[in-house]
Protein backbone atom coordinates (compact mmCIF):
# COMPACT_ATOMS: atom_id res chain seq x y z
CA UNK A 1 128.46 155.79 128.58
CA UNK A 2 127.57 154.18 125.28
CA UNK A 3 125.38 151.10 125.42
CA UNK A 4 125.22 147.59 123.71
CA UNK A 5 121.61 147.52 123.17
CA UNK A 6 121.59 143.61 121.08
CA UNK A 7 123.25 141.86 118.90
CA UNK A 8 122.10 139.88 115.77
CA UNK A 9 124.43 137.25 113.63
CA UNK A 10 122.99 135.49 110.38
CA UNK A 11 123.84 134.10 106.80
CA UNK A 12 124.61 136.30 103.85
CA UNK A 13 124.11 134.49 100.31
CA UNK A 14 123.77 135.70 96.66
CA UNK A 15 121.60 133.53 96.57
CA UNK A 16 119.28 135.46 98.78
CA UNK A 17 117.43 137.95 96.80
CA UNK A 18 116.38 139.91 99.75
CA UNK A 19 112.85 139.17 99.99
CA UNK A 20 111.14 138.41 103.10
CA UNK A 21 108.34 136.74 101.35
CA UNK A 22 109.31 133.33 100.58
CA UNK A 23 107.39 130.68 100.26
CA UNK A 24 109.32 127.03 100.66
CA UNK A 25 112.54 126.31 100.99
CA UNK A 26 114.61 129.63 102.42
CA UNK A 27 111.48 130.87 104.54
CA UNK A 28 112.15 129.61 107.74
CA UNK A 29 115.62 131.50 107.83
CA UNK A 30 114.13 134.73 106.44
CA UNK A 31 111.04 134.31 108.65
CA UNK A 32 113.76 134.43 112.08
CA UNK A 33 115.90 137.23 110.68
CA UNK A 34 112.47 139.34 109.79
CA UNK A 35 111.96 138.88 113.61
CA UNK A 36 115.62 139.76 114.41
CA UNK A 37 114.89 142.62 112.41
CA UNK A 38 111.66 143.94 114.50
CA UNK A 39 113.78 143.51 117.56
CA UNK A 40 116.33 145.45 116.06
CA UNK A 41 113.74 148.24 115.00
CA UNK A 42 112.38 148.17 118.75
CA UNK A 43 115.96 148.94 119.88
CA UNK A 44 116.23 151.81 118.46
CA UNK A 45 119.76 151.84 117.87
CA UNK A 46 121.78 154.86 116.91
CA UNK A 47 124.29 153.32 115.08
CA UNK A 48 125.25 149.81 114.12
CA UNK A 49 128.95 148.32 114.28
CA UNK A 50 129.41 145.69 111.64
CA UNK A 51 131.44 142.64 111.36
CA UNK A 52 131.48 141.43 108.19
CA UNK A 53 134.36 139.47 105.87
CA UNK A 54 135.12 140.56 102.38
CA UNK A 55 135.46 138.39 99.00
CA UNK A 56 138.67 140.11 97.54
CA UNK A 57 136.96 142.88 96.50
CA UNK A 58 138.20 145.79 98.76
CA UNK A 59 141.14 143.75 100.52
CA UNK A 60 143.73 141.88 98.47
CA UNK A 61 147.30 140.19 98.76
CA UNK A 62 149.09 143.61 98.65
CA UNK A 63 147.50 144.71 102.27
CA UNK A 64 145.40 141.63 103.62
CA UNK A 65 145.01 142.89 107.93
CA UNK A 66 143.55 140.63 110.13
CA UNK A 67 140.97 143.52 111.12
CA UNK A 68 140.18 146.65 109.64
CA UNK A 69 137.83 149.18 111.27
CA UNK A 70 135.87 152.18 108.91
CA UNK A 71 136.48 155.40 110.55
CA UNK A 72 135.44 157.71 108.16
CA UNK A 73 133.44 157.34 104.93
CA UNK A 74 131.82 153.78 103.75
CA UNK A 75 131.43 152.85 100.04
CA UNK A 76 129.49 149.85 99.16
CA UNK A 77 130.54 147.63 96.07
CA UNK A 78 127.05 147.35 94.50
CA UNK A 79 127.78 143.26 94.33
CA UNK A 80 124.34 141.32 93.85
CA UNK A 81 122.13 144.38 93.61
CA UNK A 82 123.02 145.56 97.04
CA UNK A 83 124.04 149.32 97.48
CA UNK A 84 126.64 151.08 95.33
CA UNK A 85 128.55 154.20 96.80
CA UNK A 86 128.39 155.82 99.94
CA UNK A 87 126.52 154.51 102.78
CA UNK A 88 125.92 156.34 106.23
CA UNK A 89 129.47 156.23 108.51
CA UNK A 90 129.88 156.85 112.52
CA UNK A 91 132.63 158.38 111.75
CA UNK A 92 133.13 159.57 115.83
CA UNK A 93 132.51 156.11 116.95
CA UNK A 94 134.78 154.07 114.36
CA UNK A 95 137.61 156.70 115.99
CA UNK A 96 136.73 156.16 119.77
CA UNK A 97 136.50 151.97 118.89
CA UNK A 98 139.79 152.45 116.99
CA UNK A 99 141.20 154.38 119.89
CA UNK A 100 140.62 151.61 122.71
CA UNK A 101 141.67 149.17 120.67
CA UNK A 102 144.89 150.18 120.40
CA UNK A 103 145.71 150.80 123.74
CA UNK A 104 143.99 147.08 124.48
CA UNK A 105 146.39 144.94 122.76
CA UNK A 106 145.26 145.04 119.15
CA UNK A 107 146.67 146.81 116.18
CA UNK A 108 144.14 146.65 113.51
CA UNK A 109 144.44 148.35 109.95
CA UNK A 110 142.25 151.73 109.87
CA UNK A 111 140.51 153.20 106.63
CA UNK A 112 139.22 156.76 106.12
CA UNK A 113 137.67 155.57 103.37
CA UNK A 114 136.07 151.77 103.88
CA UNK A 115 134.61 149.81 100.98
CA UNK A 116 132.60 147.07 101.91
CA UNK A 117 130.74 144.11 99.92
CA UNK A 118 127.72 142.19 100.27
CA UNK A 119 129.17 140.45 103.40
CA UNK A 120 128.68 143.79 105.41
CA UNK A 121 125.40 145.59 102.70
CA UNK A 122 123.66 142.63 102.90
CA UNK A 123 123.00 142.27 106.74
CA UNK A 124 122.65 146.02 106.92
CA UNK A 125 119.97 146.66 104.78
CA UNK A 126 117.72 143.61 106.17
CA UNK A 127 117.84 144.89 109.20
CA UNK A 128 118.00 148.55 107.92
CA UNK A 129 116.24 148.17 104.34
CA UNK A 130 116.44 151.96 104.19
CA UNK A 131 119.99 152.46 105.28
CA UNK A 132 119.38 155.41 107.53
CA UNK A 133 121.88 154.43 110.53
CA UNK A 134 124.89 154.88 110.31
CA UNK A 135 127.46 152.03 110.96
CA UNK A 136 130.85 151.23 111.64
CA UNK A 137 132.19 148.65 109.56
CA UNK A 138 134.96 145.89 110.52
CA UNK A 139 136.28 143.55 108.35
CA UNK A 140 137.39 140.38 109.82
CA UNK A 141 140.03 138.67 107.34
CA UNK A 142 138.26 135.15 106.40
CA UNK A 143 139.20 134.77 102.74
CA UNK A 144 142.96 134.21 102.67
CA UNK A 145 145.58 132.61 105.02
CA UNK A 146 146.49 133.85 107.55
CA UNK A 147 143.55 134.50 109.29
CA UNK A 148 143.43 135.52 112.98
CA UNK A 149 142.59 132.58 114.74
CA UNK A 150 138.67 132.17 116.19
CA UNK A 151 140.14 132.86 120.00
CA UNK A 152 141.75 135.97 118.51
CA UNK A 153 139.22 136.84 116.92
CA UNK A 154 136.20 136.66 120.09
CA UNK A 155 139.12 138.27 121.43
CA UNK A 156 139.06 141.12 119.02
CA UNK A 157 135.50 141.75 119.67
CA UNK A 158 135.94 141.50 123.42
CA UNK A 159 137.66 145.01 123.06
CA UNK A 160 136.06 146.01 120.38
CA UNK A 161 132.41 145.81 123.25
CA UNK A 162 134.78 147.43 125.93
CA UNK A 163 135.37 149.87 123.67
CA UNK A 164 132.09 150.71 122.73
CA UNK A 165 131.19 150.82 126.56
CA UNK A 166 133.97 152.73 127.52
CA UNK A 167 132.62 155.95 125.23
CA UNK A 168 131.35 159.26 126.78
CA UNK A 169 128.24 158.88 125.07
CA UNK A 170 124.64 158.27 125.28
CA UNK A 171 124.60 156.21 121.92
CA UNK A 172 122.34 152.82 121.62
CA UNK A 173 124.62 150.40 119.72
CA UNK A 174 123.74 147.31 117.68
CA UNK A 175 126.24 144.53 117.33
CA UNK A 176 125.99 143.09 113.82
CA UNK A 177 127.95 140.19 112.45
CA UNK A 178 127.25 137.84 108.74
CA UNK A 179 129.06 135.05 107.27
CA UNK A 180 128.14 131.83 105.65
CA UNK A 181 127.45 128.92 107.84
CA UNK A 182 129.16 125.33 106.27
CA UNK A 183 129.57 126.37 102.63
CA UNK A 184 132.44 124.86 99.90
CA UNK A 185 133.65 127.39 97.33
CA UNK A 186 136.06 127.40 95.13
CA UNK A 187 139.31 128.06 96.55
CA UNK A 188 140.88 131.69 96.81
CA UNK A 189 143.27 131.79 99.37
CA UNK A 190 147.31 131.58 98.15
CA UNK A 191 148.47 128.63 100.76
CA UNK A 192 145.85 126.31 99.09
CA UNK A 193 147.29 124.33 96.20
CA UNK A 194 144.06 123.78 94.50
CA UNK A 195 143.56 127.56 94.27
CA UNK A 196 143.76 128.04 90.35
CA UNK A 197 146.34 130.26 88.48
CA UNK A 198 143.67 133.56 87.49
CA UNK A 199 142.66 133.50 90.96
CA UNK A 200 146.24 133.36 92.64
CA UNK A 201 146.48 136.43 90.18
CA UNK A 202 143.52 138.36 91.06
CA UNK A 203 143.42 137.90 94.92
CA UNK A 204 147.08 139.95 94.70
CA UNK A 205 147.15 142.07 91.77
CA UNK A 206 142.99 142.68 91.32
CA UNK A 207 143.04 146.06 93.16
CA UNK A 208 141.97 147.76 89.72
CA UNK A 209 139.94 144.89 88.87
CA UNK A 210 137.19 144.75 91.60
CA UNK A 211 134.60 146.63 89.26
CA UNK A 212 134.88 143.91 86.52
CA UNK A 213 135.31 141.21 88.41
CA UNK A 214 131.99 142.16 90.56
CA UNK A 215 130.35 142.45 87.52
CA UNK A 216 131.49 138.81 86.84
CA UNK A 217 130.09 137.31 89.86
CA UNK A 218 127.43 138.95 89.72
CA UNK A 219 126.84 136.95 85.88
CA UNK A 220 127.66 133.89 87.32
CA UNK A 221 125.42 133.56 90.22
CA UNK A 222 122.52 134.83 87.50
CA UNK A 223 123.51 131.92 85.72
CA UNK A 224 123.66 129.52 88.62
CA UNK A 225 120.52 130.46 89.68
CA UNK A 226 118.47 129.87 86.55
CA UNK A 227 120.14 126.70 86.60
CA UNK A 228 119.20 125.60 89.77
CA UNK A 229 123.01 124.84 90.72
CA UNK A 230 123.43 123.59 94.73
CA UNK A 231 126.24 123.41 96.72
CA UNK A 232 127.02 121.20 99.95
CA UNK A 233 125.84 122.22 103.33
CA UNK A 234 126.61 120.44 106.41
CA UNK A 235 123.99 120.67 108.60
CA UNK A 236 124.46 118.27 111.77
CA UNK A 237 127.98 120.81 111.74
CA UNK A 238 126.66 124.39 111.05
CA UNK A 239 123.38 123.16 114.43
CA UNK A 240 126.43 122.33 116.63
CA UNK A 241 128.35 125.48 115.80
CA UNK A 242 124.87 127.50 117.03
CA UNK A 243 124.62 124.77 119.73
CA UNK A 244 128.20 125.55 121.27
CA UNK A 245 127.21 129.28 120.66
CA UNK A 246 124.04 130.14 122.15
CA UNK A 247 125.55 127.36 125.22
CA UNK A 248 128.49 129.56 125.78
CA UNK A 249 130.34 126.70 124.83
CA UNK A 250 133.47 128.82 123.55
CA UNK A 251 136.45 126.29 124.19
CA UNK A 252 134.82 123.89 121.89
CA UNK A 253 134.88 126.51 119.58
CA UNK A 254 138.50 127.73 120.04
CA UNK A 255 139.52 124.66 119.85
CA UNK A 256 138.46 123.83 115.67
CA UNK A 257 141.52 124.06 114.06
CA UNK A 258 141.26 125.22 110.37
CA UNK A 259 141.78 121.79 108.36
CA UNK A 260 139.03 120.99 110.91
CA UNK A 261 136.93 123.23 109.93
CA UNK A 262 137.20 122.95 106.20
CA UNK A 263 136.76 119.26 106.28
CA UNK A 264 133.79 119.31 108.44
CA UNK A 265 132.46 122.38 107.02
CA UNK A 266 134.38 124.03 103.78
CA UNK A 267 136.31 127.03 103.34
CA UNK A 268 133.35 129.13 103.40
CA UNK A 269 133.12 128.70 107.15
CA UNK A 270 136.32 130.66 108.00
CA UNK A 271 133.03 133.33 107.89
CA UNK A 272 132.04 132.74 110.96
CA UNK A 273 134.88 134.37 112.61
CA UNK A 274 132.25 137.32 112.13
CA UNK A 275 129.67 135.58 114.26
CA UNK A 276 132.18 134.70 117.18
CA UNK A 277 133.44 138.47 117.22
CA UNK A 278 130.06 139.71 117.60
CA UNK A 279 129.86 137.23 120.46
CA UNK A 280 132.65 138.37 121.75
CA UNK A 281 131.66 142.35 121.41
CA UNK A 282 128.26 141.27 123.10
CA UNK A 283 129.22 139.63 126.33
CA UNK A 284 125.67 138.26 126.48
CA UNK A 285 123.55 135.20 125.70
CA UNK A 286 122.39 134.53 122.57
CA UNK A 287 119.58 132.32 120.96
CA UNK A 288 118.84 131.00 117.98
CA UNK A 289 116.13 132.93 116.03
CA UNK A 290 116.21 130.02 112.74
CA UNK A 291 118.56 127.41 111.25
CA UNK A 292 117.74 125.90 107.64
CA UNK A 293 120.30 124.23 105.02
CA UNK A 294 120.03 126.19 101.81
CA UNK A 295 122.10 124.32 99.12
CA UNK A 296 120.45 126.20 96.41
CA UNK A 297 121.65 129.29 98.35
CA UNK A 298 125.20 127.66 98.93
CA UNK A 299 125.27 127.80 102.52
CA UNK A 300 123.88 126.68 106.02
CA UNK A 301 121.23 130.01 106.19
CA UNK A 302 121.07 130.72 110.45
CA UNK A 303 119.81 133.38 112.90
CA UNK A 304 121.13 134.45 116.11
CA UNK A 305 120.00 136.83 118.29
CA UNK A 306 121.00 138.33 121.60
């Protein structure tokens, strides 16, 4: 049978340039995932499944699933200087994952043809800067309402594990998950009023706009960055969340609602739905590897490892 050979959860950020030799502020975080990263190398893991959310650029208003698994080829966006086109697939063990899942109380969305953005290319190429393995990619809906619910989504990555155990294979798996920690952005999903009239417009209709509104982004945070622009971080909220995690603690973590969690810590938290899947697709302890508030990187940056 296929084995879960670790699992590794951390930060994504545009913010992050990718460099694992940072002096000050930022190298604590990078310092944990560069040793997340050698354990991940000592694995030797034949394939990685991903979860990872995406920032309306793949999945929009017209089709928004809860869950959507990459069975076939992946395509990254090329958002923040992170890969651009096709990245390596497992295509055979997207199927076999898709397959259980199914048959396990789950109906997620299925693409033969997956594009992904930096919430999925950035965790994959620091642990995999040269983006030999091939992964399976699942996108767990955190942008817009409705989301599947944390419990649903640990849930979700209960099977998804079982799944991965349950294959007639000899393949080493890694469990990857990314999303920002506490982290306020501007608002994007349709059931918030204070979600402005272009985006309301792009998050359903910006299908055929993804290229030029990457290219945006990608502007802005250049901008932002050379003017030293922060955003809020809660960090008393983001060292309980990895406090309830690595303690097994999952009630108190089914149990945030999501006004909860936005007023304790922002809509950029619903990302974390990514960590508690992996959790769930793990089945193991975890520990925390490194925990440091980044507002000039717009987020809580943290490291867990199992």
């Amino acid at each position: 049978m296929a084995m879960i050979v670790g699992c590794v959860a951390f930060s994504h950020s545009p913010f992050w340039d990718m460099s694992f030799e940072i002096t000050g502020p930022g190298e604590s975080f990078v310092r944990g995932v560069a040793q997340a990263r050698d354990i991940a190398r000592r694995l030797e893991p034949d394939a990685y499944v991903i979860f990872g959310p995406d920032h309306f650029r793949n999945f929009f208003y017209d089709v928004l699933p809860p869950f959507c698994i990459g069975v076939n080829a992946v395509e990254g966006a090329g958002d923040y200087g992170l890969p651009k086109g096709q990245l390596p697939g497992a295509a055979a063990l997207g199927a076999g994952i898709y397959d259980y899942v199914i048959h396990h109380g789950f109906d997620p969305a299925v693409s033969m043809r997956m594009g992904v953005d930096h919430g999925i290319t950035q965790p994959y190429v620091a642990l995999d800067p040269d983006q030999k393995t091939p992964m399976v990619p699942i996108m767990v809906n955190c942008s817009g309402h409705p989301r599947p619910t944390l419990r649903r989504c640990y849930d979700f990555g209960t099977a998804v594990g079982a799944a991965i155990r349950s294959l007639p294979t000899t393949q080493r798996i890694l469990i990857l998950a990314s999303g920002g920690m506490s982290h306020w952005i501007q608002p994007v999903s349709l059931d918030n009023p204070d979600t402005n009239t272009e985006t309301r417009d792009y998050v359903v209709n910006g299908r055929t706009r993804s290229a030029e509104h990457t290219a945006k982004r990608n502007e802005s945070v250049r901008t932002r960055k050379a003017a030293q622009v922060s955003g809020r971080v809660n960090a008393e909220w983001d060292q309980w969340f990895l406090d309830r995690l690595t303690a097994n603690d999952l009630d108190a973590l089914f149990a945030i609602e999501d006004r909860e969690l936005e007023e304790k810590a922002g809509n950029g938290a619903h990302e974390l739905r990514t960590w508690i899947a992996a959790a769930g697709a793990w089945n193991q302890p975890l520990r925390t590897m490194s925990y440091e508030p980044m507002p000039s990187w717009v987020t809580g940056m943290g490291c867990v490892v199992g």
